[in-house]
Protein backbone atom coordinates (compact mmCIF):
# COMPACT_ATOMS: atom_id res chain seq x y z
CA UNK A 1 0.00 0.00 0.00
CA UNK A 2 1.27 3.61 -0.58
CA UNK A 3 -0.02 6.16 1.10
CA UNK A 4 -1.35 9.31 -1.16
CA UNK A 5 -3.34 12.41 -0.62
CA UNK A 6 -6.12 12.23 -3.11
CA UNK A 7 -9.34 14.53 -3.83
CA UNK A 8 -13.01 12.61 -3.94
CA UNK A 9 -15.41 14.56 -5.74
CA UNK A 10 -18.89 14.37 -5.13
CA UNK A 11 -21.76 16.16 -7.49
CA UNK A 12 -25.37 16.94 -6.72
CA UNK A 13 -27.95 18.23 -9.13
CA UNK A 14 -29.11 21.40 -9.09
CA UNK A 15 -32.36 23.12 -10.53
CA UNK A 16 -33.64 26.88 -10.11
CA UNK A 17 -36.82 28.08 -9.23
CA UNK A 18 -39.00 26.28 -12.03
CA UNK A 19 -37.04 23.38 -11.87
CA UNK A 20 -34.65 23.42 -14.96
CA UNK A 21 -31.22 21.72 -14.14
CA UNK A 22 -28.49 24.25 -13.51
CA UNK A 23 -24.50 24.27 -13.65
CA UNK A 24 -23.35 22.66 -11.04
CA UNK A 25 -19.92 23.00 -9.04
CA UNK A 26 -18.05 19.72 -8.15
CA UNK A 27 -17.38 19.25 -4.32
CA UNK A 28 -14.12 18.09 -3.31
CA UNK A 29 -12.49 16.98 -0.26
CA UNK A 30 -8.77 16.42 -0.38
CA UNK A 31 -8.33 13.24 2.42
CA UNK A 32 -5.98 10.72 2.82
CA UNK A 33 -5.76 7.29 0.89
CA UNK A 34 -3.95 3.97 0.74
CA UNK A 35 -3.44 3.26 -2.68
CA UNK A 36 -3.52 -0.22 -3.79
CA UNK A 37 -3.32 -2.13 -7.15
CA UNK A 38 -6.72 -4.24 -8.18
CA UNK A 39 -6.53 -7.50 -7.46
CA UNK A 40 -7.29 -10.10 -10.25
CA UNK A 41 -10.51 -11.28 -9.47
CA UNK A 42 -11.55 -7.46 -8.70
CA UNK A 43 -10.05 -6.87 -12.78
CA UNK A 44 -12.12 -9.80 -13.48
CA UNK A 45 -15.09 -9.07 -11.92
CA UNK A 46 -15.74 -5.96 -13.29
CA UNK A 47 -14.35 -6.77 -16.66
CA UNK A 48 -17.48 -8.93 -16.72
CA UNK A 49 -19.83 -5.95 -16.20
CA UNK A 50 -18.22 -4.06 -19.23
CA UNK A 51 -15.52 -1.70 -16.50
CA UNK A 52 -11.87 -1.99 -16.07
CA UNK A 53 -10.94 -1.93 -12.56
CA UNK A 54 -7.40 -0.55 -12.56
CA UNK A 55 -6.94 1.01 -9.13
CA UNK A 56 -8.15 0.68 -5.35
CA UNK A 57 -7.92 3.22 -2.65
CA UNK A 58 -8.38 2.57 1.06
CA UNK A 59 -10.26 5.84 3.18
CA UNK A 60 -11.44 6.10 6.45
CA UNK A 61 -15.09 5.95 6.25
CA UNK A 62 -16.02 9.26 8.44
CA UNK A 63 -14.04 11.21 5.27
CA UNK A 64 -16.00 9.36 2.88
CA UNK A 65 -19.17 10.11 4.69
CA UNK A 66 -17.93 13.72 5.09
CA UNK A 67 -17.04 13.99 1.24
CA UNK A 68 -20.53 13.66 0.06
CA UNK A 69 -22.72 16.30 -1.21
CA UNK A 70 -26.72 16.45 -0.40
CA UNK A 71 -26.36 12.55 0.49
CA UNK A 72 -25.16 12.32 -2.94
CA UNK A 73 -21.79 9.99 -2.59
CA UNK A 74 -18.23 10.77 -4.07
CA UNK A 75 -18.48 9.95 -7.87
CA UNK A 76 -15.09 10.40 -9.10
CA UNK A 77 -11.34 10.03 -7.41
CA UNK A 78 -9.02 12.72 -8.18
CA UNK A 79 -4.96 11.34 -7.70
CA UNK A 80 -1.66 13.48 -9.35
CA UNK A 81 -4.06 14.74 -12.27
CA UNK A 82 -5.36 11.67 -13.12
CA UNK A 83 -9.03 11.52 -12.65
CA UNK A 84 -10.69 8.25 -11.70
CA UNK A 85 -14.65 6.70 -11.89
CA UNK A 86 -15.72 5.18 -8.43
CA UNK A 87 -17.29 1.89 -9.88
CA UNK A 88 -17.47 0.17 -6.20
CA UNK A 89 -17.45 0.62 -2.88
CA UNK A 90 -16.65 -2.02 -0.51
CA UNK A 91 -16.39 -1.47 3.85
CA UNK A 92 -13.65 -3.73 4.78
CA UNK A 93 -13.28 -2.71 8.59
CA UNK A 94 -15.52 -0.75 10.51
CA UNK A 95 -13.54 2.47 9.98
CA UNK A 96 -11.71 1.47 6.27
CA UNK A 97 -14.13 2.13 2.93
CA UNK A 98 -12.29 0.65 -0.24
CA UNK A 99 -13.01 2.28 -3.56
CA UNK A 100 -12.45 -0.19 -7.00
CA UNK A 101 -11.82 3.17 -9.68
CA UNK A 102 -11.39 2.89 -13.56
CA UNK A 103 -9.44 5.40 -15.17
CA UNK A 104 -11.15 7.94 -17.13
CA UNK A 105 -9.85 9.13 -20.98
């Protein structure tokens, strides 16, 4: 595991007064991560669903939690520039959430 300082990136709709959707501004919340490779049968796994699991990151839950915007969860992982997709979320210990990412091009 290597430790990293990444930013999770939550988005929640917004609409205006009639209801039309609006801009909206990506939260992020810089927090600390173990970063881990996929293992095979995590590649595997999703490779069957049609994604390419290529990273994992380790966070404590309570950032996780705290990272979300109008109980809309972290969508996207951003690490060195490289932006990430969030395609699972798995609680390993009480206090450990571990996030399965695909790269996005």
């Amino acid at each position: 595991m290597i430790p990293v300082v990444i930013d999770l990136v939550a988005v929640s709709p917004a609409y205006d007064a009639d209801g039309y959707p609006q801009a909206v501004t990506p939260k992020k919340t810089r927090v600390y991560a173990d970063k881990k490779s996929a293992t095979r049968s995590e590649y595997w796994q999703a490779m069957k669903s049609g994604l390419q699991a290529s990273i994992v990151y380790a966070v404590n839950v309570a950032e996780y939690d705290a990272a979300a915007d109008n109980n809309h969860a972290p969508e996207h992982v951003e690490d060195n520039g490289t932006t990430y997709k969030i395609v699972r979320t798995y609680q390993t210990q009480l206090d450990i959430i571990e996030l399965t990412c695909e790269r996005v091009m």
